[in-house]
PDB file of N, CA and C in Angstrom:
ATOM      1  N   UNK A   1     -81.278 -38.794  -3.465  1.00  0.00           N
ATOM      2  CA  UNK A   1     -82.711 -38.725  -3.426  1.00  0.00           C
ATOM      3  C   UNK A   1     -83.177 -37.504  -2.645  1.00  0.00           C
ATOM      4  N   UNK A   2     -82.437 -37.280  -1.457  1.00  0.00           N
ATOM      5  CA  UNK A   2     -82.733 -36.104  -1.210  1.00  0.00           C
ATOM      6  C   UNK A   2     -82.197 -34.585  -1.870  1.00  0.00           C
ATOM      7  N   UNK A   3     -81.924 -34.782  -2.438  1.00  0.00           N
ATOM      8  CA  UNK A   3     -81.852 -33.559  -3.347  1.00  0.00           C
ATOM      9  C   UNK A   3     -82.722 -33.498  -4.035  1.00  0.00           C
ATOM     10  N   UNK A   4     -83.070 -34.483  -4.381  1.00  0.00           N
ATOM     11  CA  UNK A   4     -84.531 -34.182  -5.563  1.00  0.00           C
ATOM     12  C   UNK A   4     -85.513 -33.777  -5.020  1.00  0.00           C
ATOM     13  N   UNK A   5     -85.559 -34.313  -3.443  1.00  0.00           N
ATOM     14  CA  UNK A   5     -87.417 -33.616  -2.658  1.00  0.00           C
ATOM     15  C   UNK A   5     -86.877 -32.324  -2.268  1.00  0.00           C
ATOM     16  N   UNK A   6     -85.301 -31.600  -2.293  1.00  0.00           N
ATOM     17  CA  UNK A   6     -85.244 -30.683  -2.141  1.00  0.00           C
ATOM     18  C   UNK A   6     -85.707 -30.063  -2.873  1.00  0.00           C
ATOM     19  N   UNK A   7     -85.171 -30.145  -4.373  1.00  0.00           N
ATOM     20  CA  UNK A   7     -85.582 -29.275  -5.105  1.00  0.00           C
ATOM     21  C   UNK A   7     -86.891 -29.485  -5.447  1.00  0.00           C
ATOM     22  N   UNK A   8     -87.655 -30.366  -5.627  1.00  0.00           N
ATOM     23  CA  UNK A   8     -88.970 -30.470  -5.635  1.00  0.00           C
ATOM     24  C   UNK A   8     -89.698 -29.658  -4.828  1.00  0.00           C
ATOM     25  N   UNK A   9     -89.774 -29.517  -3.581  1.00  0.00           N
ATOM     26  CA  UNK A   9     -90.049 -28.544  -2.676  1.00  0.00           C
ATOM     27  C   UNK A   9     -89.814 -26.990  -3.032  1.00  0.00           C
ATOM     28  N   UNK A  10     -88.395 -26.908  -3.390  1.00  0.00           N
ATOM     29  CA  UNK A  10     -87.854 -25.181  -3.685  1.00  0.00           C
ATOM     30  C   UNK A  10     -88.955 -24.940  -4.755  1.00  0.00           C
ATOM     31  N   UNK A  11     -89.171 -25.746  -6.498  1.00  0.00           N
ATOM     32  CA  UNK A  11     -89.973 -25.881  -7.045  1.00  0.00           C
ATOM     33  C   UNK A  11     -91.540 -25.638  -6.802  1.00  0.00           C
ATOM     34  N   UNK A  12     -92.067 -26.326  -5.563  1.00  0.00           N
ATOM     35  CA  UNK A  12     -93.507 -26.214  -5.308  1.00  0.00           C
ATOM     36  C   UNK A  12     -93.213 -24.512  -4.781  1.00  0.00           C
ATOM     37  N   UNK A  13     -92.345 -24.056  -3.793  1.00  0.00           N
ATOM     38  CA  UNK A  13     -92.465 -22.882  -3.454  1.00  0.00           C
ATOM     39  C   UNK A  13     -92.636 -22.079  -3.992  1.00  0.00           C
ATOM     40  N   UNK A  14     -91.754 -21.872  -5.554  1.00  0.00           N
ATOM     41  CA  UNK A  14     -91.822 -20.746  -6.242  1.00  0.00           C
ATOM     42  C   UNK A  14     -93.230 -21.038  -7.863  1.00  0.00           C
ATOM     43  N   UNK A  15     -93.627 -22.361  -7.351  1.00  0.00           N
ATOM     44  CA  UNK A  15     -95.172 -22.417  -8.177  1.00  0.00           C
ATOM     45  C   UNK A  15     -95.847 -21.364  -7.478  1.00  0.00           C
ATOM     46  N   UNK A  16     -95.965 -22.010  -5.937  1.00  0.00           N
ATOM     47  CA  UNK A  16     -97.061 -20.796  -5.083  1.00  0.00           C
ATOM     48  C   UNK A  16     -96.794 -19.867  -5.015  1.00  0.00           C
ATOM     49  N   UNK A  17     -95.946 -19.035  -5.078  1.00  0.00           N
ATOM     50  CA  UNK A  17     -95.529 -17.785  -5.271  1.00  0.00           C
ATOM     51  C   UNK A  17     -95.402 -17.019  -6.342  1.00  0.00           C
ATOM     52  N   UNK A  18     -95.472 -17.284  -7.787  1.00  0.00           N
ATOM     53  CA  UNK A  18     -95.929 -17.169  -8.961  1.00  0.00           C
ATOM     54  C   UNK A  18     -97.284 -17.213  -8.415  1.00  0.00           C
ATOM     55  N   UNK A  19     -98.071 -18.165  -8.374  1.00  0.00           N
ATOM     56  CA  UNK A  19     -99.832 -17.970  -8.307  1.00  0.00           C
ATOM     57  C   UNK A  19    -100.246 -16.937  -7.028  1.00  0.00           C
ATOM     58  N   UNK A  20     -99.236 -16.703  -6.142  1.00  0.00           N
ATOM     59  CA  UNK A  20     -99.608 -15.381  -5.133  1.00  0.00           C
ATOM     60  C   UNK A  20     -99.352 -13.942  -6.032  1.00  0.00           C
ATOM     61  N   UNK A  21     -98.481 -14.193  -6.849  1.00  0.00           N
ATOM     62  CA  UNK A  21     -98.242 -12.794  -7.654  1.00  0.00           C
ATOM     63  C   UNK A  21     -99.015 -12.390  -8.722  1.00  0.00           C
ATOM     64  N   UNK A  22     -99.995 -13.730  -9.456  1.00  0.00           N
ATOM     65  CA  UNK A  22    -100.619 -13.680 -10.382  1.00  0.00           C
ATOM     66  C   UNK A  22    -101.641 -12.979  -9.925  1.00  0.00           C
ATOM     67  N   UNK A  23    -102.052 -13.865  -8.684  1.00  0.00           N
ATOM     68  CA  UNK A  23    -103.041 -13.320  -7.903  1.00  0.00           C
ATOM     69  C   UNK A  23    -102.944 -11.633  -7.620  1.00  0.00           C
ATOM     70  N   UNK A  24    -102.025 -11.373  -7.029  1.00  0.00           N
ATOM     71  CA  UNK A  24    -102.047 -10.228  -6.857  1.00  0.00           C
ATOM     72  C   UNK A  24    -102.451  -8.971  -7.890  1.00  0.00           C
ATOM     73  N   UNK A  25    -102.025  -9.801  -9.040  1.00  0.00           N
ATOM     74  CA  UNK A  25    -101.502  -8.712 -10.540  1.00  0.00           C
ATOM     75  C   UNK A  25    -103.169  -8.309 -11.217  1.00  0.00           C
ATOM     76  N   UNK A  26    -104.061 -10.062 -10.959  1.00  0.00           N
ATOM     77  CA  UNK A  26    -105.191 -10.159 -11.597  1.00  0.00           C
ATOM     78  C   UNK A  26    -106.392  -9.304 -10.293  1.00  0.00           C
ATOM     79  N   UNK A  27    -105.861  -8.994  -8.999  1.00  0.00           N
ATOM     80  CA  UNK A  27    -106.931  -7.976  -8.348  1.00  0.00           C
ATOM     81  C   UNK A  27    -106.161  -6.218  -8.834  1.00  0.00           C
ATOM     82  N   UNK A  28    -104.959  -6.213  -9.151  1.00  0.00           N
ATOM     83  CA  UNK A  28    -104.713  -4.980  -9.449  1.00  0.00           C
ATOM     84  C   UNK A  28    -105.320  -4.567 -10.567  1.00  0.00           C
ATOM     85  N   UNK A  29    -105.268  -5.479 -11.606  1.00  0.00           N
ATOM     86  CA  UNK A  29    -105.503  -5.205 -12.940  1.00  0.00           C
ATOM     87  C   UNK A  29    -107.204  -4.724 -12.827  1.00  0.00           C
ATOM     88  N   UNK A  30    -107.892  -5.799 -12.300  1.00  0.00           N
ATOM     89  CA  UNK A  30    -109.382  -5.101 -11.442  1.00  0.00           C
ATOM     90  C   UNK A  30    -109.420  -4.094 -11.097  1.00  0.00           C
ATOM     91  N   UNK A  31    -109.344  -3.452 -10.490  1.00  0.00           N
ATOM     92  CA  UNK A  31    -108.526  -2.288  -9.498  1.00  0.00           C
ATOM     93  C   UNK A  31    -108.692  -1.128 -10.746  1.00  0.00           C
ATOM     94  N   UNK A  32    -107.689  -1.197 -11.624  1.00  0.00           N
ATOM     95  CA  UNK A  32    -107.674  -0.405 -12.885  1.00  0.00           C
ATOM     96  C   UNK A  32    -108.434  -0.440 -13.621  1.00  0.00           C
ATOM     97  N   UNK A  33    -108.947  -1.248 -14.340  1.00  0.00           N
ATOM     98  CA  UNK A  33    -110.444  -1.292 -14.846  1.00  0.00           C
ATOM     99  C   UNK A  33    -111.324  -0.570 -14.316  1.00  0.00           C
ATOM    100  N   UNK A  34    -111.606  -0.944 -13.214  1.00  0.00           N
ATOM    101  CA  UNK A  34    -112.740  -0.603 -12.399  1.00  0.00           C
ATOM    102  C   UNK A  34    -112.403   1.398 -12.733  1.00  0.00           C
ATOM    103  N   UNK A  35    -111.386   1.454 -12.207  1.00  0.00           N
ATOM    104  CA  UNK A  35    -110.741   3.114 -12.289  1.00  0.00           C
ATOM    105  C   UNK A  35    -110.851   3.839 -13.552  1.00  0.00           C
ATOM    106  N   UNK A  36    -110.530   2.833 -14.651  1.00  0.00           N
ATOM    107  CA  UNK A  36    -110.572   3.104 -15.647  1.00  0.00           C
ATOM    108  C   UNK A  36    -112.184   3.645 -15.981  1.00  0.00           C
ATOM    109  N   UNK A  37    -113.009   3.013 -16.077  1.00  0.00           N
ATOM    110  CA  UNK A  37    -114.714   2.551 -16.377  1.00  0.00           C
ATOM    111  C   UNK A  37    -114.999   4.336 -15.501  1.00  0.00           C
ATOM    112  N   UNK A  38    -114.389   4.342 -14.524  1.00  0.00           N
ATOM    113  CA  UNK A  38    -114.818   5.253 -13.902  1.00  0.00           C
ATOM    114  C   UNK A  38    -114.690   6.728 -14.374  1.00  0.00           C
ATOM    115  N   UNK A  39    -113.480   6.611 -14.530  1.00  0.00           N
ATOM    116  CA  UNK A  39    -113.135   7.699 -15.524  1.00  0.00           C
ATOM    117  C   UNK A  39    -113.423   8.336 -16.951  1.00  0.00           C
ATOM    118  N   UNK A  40    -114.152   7.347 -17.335  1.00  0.00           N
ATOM    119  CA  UNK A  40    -113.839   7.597 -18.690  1.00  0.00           C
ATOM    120  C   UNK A  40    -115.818   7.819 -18.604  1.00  0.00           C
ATOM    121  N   UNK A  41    -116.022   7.624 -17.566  1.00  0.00           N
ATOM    122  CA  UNK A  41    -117.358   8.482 -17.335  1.00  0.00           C
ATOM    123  C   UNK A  41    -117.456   9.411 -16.653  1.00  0.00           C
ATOM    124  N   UNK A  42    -116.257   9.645 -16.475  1.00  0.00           N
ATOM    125  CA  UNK A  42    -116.257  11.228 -15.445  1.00  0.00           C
ATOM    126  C   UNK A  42    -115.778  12.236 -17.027  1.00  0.00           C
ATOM    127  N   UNK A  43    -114.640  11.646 -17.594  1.00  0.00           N
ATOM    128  CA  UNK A  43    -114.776  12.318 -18.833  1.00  0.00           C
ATOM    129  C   UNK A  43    -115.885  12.659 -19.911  1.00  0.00           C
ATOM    130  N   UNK A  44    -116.944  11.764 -19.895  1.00  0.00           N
ATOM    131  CA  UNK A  44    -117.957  11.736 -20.728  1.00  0.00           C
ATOM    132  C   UNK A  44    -118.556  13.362 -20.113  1.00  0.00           C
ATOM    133  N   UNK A  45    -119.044  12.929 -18.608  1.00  0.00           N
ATOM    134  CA  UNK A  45    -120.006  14.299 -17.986  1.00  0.00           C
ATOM    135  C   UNK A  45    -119.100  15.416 -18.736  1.00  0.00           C
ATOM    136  N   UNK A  46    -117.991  15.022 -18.079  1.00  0.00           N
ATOM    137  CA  UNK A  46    -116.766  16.633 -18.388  1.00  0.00           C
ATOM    138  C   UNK A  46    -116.791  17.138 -20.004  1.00  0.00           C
ATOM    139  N   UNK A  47    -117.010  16.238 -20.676  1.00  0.00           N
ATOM    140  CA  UNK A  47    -117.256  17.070 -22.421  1.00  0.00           C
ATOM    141  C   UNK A  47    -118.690  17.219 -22.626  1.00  0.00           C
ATOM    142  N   UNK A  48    -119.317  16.591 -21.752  1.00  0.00           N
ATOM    143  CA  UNK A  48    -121.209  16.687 -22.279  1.00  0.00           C
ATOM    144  C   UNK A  48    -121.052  18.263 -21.676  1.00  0.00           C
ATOM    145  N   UNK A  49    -120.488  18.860 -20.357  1.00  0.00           N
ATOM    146  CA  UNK A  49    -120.408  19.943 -19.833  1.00  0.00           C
ATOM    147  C   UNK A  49    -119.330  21.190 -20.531  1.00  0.00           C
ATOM    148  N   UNK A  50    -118.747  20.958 -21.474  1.00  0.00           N
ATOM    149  CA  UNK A  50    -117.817  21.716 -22.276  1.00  0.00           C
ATOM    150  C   UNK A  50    -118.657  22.212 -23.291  1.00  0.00           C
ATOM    151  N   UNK A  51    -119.661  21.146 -23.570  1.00  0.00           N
ATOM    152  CA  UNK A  51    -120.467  21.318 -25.313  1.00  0.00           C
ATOM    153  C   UNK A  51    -121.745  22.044 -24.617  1.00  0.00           C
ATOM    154  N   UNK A  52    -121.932  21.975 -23.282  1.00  0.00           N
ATOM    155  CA  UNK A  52    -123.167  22.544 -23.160  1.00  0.00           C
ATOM    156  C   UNK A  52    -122.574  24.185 -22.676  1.00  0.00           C
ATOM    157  N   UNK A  53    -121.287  24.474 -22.085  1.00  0.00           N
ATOM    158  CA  UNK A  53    -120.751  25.904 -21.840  1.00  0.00           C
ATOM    159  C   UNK A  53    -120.910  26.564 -23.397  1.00  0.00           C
ATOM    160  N   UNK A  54    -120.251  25.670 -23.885  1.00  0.00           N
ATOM    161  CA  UNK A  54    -120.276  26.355 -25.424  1.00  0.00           C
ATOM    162  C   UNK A  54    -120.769  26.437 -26.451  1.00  0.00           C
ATOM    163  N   UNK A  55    -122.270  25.983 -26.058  1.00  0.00           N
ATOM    164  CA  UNK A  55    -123.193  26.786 -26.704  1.00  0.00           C
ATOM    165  C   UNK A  55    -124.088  27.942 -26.214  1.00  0.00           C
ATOM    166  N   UNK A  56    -123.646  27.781 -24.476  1.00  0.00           N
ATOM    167  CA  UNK A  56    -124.075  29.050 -23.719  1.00  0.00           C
ATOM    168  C   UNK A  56    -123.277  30.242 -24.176  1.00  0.00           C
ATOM    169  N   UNK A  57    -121.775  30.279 -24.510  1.00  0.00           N
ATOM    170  CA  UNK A  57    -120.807  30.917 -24.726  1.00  0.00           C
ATOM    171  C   UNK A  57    -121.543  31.608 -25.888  1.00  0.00           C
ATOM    172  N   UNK A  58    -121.809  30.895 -27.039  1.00  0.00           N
ATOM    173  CA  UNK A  58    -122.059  31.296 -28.787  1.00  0.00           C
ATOM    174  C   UNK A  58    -123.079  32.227 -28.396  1.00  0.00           C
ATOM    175  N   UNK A  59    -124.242  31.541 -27.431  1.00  0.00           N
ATOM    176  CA  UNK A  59    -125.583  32.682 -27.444  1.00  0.00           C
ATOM    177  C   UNK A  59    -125.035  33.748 -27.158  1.00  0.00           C
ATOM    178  N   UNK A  60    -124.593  33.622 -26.257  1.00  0.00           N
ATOM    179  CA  UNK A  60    -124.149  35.136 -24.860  1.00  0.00           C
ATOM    180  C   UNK A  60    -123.526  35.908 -26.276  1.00  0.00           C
ATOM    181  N   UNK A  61    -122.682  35.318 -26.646  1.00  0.00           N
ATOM    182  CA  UNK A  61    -121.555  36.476 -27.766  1.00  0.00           C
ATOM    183  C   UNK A  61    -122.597  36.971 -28.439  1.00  0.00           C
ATOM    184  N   UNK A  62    -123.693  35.951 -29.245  1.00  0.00           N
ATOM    185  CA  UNK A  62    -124.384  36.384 -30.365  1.00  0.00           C
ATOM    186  C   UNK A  62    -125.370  37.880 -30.008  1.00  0.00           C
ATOM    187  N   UNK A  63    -125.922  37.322 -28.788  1.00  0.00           N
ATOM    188  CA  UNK A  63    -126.881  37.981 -28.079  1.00  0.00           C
ATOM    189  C   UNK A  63    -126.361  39.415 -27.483  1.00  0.00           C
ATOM    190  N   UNK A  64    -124.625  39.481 -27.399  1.00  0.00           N
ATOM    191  CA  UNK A  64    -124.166  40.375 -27.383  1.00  0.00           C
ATOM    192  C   UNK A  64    -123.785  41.164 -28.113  1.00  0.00           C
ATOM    193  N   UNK A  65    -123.205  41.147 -29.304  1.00  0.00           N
ATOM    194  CA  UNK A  65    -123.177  41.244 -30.654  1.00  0.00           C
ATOM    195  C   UNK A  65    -124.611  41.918 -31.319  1.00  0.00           C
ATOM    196  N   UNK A  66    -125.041  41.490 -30.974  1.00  0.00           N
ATOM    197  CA  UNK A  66    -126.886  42.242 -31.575  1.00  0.00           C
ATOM    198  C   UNK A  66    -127.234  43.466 -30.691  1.00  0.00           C
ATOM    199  N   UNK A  67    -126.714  43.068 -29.422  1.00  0.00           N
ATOM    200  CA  UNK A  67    -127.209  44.223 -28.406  1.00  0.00           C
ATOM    201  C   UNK A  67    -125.737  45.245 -28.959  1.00  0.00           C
ATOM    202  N   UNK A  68    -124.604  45.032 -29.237  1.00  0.00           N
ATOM    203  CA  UNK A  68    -123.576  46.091 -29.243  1.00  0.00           C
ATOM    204  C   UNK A  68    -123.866  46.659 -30.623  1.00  0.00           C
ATOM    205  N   UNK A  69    -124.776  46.677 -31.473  1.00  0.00           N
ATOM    206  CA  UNK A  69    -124.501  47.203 -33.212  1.00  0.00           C
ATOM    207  C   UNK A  69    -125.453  48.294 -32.740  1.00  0.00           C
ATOM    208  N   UNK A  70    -125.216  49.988 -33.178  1.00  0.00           N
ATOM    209  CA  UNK A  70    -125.394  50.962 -33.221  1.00  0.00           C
ATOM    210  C   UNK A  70    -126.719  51.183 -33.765  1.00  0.00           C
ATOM    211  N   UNK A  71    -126.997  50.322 -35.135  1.00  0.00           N
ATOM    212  CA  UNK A  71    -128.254  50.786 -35.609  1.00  0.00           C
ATOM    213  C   UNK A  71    -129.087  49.329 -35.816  1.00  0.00           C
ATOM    214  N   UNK A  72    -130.274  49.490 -36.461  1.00  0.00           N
ATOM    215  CA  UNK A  72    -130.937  48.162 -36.896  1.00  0.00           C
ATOM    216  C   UNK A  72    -130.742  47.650 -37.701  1.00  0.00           C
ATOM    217  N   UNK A  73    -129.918  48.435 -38.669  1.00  0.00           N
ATOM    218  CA  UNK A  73    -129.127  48.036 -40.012  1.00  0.00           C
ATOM    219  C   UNK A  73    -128.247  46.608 -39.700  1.00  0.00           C
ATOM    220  N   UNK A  74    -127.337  47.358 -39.103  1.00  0.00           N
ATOM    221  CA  UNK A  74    -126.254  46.416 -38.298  1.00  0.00           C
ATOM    222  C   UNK A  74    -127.232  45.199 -37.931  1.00  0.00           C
ATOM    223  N   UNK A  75    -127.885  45.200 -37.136  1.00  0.00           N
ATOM    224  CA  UNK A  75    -128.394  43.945 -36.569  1.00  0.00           C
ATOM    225  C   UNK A  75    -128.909  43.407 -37.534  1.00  0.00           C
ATOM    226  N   UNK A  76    -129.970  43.862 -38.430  1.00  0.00           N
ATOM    227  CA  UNK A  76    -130.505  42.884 -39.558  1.00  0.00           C
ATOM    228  C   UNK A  76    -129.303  42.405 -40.237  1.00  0.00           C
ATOM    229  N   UNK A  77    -127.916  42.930 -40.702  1.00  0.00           N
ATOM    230  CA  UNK A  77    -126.984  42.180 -41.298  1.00  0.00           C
ATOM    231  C   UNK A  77    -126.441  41.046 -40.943  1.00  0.00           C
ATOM    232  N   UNK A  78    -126.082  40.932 -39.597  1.00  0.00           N
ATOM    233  CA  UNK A  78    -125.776  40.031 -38.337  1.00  0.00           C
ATOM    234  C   UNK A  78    -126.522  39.293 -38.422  1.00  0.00           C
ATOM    235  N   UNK A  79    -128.138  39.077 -38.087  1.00  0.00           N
ATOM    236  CA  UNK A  79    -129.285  38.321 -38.370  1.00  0.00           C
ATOM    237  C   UNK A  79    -129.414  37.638 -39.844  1.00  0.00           C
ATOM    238  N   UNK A  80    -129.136  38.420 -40.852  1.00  0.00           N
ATOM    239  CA  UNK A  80    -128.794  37.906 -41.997  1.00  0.00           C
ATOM    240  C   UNK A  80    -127.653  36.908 -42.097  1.00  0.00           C
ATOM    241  N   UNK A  81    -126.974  36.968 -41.406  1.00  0.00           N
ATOM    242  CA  UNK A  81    -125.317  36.254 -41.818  1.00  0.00           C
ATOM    243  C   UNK A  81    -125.548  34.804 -40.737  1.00  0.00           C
ATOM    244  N   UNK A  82    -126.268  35.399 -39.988  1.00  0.00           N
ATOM    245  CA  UNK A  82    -126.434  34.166 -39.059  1.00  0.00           C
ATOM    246  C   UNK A  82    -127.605  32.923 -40.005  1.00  0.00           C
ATOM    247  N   UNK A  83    -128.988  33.403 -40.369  1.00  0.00           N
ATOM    248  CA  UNK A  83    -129.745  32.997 -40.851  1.00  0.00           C
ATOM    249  C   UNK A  83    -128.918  32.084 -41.971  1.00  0.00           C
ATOM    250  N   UNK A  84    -128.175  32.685 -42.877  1.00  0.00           N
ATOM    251  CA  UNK A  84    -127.242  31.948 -43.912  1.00  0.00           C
ATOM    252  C   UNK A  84    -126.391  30.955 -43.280  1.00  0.00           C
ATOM    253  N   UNK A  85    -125.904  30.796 -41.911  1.00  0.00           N
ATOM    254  CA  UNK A  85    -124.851  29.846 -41.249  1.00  0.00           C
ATOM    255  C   UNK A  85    -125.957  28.573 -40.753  1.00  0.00           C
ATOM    256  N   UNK A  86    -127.326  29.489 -40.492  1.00  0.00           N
ATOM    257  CA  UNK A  86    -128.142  28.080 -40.235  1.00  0.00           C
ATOM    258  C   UNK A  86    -128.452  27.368 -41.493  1.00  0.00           C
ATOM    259  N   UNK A  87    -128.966  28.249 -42.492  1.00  0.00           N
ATOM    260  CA  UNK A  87    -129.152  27.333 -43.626  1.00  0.00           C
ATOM    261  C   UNK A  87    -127.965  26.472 -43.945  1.00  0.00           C
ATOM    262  N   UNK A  88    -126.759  26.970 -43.891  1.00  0.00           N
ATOM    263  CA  UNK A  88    -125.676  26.221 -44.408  1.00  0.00           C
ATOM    264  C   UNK A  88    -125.470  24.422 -43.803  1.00  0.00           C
ATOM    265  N   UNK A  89    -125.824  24.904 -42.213  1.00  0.00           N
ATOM    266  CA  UNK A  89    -126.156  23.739 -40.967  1.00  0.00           C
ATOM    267  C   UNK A  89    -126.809  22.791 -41.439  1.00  0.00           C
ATOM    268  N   UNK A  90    -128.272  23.118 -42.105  1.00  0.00           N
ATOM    269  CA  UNK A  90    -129.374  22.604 -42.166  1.00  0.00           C
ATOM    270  C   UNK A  90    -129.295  21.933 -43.718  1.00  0.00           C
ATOM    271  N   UNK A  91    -128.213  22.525 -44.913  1.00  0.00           N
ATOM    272  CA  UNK A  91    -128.077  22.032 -45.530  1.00  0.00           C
ATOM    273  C   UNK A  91    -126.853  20.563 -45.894  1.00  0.00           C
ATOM    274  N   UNK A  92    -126.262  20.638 -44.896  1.00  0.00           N
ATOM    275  CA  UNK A  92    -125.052  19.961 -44.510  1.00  0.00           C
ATOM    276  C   UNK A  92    -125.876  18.848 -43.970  1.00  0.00           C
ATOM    277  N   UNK A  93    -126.687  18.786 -43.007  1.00  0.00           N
ATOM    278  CA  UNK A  93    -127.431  17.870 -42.430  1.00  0.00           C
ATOM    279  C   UNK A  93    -128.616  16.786 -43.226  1.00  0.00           C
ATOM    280  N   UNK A  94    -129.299  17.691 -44.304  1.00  0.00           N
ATOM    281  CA  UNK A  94    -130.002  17.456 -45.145  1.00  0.00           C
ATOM    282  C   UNK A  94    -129.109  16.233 -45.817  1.00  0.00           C
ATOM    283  N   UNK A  95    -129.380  14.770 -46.382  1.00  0.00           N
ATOM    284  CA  UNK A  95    -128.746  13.925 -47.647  1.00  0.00           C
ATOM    285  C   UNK A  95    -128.899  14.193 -48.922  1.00  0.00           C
TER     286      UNK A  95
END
């Protein structure tokens, strides 16, 4: 008989100790979430801030590009080719 409240006992020990580890696993797993959630809004800013460099980038080139062409020729062609990339935009967007 006493072997059985032994092991009954060894038994209850390693119940509570399973539910101390569960425990433990279910504040870590929190822990990561929480980290997670966090991140993945630090990533959001970080590409809202990539898409907004690079459309600063496109002007600057474009705006440079117009200022580097020799004559007005040049630039009205440039202006032309661009005008056609917006329509193309605007037609893509259009249903």
């Amino acid at each position: 008989m006493k072997h059985l409240e032994s092991l009954a006992e060894e038994i209850g020990h390693k119940v509570n100790r399973l539910g101390e580890e569960k425990r433990k696993l279910a504040e870590s797993l929190a822990v990561a979430a929480e980290e997670n959630a966090r991140l993945q809004v630090r990533l959001a800013e970080l590409e809202a801030s990539v898409e907004r460099m690079t459309e600063e980038y496109n002007m600057l080139k474009m705006a440079k590009s117009l200022s580097d062409t020799a004559d007005a020729g040049d630039a009205r062609k440039r202006i032309n080719e661009l005008v056609k990339e917006i329509d193309k935009c605007i037609a893509l967007l259009n249903p």
